[in-house]
N, C-alpha and C. Protein backbone atom coordinates (compact mmCIF):
# COMPACT_ATOMS: atom_id res chain seq x y z
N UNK A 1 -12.77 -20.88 -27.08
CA UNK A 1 -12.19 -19.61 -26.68
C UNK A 1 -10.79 -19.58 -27.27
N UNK A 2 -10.33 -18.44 -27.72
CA UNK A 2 -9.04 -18.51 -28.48
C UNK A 2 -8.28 -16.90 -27.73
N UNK A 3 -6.51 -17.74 -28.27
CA UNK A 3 -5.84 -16.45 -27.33
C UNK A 3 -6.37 -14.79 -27.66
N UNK A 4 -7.02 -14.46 -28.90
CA UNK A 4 -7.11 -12.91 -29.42
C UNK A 4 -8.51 -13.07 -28.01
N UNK A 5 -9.09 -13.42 -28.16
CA UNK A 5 -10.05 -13.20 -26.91
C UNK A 5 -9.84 -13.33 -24.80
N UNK A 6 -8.80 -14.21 -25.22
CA UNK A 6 -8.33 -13.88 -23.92
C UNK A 6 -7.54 -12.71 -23.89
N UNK A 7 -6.90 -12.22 -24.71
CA UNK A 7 -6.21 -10.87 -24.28
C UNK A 7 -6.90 -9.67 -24.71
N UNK A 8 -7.64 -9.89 -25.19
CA UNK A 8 -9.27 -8.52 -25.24
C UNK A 8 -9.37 -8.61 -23.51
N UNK A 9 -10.04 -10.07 -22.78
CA UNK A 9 -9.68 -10.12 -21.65
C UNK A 9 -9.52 -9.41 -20.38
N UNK A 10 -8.03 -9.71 -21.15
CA UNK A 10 -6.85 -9.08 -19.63
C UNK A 10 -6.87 -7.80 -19.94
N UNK A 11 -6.88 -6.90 -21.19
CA UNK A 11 -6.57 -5.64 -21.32
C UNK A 11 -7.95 -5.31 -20.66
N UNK A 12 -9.48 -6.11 -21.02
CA UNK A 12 -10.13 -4.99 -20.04
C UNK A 12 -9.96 -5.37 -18.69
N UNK A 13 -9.42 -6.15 -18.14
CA UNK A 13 -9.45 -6.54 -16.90
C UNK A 13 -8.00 -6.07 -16.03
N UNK A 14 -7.41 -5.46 -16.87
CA UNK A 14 -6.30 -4.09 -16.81
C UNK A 14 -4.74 -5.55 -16.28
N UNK A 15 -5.07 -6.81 -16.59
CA UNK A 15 -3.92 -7.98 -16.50
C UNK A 15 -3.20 -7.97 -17.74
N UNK A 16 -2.15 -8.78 -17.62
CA UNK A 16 -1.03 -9.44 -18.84
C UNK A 16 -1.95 -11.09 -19.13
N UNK A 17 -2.21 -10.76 -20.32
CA UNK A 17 -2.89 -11.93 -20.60
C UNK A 17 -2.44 -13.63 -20.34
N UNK A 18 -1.14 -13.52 -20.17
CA UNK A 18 -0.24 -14.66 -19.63
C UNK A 18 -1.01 -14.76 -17.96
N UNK A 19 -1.59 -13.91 -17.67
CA UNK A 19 -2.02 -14.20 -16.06
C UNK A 19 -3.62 -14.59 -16.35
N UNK A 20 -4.02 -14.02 -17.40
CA UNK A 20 -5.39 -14.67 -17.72
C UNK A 20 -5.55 -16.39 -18.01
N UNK A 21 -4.46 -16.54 -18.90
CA UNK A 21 -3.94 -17.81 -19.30
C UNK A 21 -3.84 -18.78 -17.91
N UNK A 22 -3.07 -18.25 -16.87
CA UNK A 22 -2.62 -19.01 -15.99
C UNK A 22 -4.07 -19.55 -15.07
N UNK A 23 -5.17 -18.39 -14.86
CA UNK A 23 -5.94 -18.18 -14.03
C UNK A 23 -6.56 -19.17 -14.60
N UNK A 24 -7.13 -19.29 -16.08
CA UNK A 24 -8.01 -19.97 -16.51
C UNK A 24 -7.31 -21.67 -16.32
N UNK A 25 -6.29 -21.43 -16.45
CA UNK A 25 -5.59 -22.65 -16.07
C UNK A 25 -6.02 -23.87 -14.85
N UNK A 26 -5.93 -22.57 -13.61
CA UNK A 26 -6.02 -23.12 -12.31
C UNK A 26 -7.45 -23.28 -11.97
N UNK A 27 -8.14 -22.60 -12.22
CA UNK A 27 -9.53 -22.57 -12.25
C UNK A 27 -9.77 -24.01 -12.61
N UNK A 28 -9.40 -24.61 -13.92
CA UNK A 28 -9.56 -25.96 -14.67
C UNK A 28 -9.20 -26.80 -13.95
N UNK A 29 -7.87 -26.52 -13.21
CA UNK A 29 -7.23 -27.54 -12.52
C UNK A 29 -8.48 -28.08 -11.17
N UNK A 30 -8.67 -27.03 -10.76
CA UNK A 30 -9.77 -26.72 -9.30
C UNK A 30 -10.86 -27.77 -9.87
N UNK A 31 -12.10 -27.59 -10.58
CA UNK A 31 -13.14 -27.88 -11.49
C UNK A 31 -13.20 -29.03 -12.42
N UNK A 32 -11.49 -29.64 -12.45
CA UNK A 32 -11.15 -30.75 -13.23
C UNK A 32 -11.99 -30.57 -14.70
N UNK A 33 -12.09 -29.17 -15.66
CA UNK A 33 -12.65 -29.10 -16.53
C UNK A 33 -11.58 -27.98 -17.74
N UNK A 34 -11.06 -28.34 -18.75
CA UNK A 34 -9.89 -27.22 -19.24
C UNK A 34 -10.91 -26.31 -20.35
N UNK A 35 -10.84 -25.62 -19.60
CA UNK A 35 -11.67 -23.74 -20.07
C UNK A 35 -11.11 -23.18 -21.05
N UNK A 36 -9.99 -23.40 -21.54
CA UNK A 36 -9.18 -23.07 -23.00
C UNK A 36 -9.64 -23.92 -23.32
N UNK A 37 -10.96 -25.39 -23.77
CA UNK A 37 -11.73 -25.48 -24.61
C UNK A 37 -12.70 -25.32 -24.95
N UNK A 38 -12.88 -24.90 -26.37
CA UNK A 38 -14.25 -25.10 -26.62
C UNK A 38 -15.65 -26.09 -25.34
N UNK A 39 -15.52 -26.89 -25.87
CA UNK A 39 -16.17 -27.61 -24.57
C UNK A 39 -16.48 -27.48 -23.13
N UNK A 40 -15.06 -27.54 -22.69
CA UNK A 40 -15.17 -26.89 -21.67
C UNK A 40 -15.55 -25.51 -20.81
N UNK A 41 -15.46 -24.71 -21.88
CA UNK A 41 -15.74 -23.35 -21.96
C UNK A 41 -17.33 -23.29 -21.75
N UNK A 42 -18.25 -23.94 -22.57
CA UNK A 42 -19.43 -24.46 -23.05
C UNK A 42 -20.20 -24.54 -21.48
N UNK A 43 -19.25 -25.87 -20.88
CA UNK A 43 -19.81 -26.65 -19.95
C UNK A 43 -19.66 -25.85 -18.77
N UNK A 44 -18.47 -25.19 -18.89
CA UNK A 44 -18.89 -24.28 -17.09
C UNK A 44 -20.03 -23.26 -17.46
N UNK A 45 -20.10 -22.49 -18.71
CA UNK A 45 -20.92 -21.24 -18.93
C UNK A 45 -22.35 -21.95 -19.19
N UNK A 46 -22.78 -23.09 -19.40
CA UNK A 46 -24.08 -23.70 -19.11
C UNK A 46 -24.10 -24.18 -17.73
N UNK A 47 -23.35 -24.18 -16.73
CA UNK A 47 -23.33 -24.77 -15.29
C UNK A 47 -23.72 -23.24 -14.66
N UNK A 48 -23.44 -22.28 -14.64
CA UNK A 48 -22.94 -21.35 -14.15
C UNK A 48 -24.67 -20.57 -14.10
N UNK A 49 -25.44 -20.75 -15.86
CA UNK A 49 -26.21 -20.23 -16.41
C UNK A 49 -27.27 -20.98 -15.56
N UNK A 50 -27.11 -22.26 -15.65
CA UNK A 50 -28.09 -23.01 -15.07
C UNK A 50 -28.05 -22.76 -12.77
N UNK A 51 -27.40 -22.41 -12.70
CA UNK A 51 -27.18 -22.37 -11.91
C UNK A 51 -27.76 -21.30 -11.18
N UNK A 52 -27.86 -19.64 -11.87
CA UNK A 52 -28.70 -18.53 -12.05
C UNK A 52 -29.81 -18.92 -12.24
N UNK A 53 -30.24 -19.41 -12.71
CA UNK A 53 -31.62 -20.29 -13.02
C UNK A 53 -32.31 -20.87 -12.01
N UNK A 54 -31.78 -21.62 -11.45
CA UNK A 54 -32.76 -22.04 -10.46
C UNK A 54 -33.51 -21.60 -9.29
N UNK A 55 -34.31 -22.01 -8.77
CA UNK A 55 -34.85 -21.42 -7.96
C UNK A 55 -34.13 -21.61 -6.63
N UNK A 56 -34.56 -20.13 -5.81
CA UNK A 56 -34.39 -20.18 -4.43
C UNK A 56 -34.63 -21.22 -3.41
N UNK A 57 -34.12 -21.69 -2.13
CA UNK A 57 -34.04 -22.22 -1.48
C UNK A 57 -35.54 -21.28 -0.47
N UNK A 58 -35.77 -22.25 -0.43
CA UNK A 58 -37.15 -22.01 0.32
C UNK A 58 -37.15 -21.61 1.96
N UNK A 59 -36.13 -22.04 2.17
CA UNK A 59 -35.73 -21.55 3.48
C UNK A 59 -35.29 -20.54 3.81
């Protein structure tokens, strides 16, 4: 993920991309995973995907 895409972002998300920056920041911090990388970027959006994926709880 690179900064021209985080501030596509914030403008649709009507923020200052410096607060997108920060968010994605803390988020990483939370998740112990840094989302300004490649990789990391990767690994939550296959967690997230997989996660939609699975099946319901039967209960």
């Amino acid at each position: 993920m690179n900064r021209i895409r985080r501030s596509g972002t914030a403008r649709e998300l009507g923020l200052h991309a410096n607060t997108v920056d920060n968010r994605l920041t803390r988020a990483g911090e939370l998740i112990g995973v840094d989302l300004t990388s490649p990789r990391g970027y990767a690994l939550v959006l296959t967690a997230l995907t997989l996660r939609e994926l699975r099946p319901p709880d039967p209960g």
